[in-house]
Protein backbone atom coordinates (compact mmCIF):
# COMPACT_ATOMS: atom_id res chain seq x y z
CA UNK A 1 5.43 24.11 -25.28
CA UNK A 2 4.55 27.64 -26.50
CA UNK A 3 3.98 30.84 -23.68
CA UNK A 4 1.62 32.43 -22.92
CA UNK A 5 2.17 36.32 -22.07
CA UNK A 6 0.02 37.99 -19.32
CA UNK A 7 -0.03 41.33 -18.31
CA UNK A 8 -2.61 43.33 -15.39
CA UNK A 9 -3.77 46.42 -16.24
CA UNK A 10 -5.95 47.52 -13.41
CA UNK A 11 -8.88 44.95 -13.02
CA UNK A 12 -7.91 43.57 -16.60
CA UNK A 13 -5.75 40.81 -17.59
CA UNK A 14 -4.28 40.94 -21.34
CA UNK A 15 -3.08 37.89 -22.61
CA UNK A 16 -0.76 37.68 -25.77
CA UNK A 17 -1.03 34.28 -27.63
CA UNK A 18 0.80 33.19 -30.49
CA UNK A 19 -0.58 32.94 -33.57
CA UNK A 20 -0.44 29.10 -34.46
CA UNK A 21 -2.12 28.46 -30.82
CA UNK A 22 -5.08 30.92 -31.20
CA UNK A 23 -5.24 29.89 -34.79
CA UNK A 24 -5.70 26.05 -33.53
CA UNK A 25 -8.41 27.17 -30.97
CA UNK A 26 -10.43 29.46 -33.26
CA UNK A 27 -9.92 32.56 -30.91
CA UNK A 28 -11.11 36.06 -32.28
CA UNK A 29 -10.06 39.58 -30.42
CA UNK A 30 -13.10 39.30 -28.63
CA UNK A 31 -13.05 36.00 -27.47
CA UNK A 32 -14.03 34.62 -23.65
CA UNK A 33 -11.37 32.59 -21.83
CA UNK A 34 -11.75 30.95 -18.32
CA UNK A 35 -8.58 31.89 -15.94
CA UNK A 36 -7.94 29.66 -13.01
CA UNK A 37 -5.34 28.11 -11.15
CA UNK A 38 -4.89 24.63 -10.65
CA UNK A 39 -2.03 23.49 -7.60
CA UNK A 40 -0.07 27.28 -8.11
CA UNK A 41 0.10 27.26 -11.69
CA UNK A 42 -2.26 29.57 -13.94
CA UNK A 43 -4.52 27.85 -16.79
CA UNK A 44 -6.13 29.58 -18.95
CA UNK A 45 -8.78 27.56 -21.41
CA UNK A 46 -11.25 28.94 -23.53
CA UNK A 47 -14.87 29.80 -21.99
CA UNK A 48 -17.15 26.84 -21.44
CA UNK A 49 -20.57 27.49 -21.70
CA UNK A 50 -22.89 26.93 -18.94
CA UNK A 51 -25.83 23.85 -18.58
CA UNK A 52 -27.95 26.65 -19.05
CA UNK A 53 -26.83 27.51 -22.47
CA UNK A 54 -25.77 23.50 -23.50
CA UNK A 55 -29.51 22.96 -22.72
CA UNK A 56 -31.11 26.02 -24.12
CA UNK A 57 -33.91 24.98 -26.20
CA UNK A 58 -34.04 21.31 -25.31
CA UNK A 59 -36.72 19.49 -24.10
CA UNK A 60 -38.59 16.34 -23.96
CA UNK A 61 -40.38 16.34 -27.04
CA UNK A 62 -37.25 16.81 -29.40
CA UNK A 63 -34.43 15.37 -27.42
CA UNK A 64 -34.06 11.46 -29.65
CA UNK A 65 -31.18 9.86 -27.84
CA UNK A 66 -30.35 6.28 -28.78
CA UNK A 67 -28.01 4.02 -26.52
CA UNK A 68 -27.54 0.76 -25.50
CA UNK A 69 -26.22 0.13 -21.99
CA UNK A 70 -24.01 -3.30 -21.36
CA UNK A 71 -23.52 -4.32 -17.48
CA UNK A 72 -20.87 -6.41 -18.38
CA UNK A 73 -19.79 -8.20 -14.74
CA UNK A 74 -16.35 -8.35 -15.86
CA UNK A 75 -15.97 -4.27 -16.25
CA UNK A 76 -18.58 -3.38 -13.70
CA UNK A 77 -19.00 -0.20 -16.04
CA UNK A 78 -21.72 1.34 -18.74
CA UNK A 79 -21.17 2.21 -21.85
CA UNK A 80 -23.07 4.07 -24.51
């Protein structure tokens, strides 16, 4: 498990990752990550967009999704 360094300045919180992590999630200097914690312990991930902007530009006329649903008794679940 690699660490993760945090420091406050002010209302600011500057995090130091290492290089193979932020290499493996694409990060730039600039880049947006959701801080939260979960049971006492801090997790930071990287920002999630909203439904909003997932959905931006969709609509009923060009959304073509395909699936096939199977009630299967046995599994009592749907799949795509």
């Amino acid at each position: 498990m690699k660490r993760v360094k945090l420091k406050k300045l002010s209302n600011f919180l500057i995090v130091r990752i290492p290089d193979e992590i932020a290499q493996e999630l694409n990060l730039k200097e600039d880049s947006e990550l959701d801080v939260f914690v979960l049971d006492g312990s801090g997790i930071i991930m990287q920002k999630h967009k909203s439904i909003e902007e997932i959905c931006r530009g969709i609509n009923s006329t060009n959304l073509n999704i395909a699936a096939q649903w199977s009630n299967s008794d046995n599994t009592q679940s749907k799949e795509w």
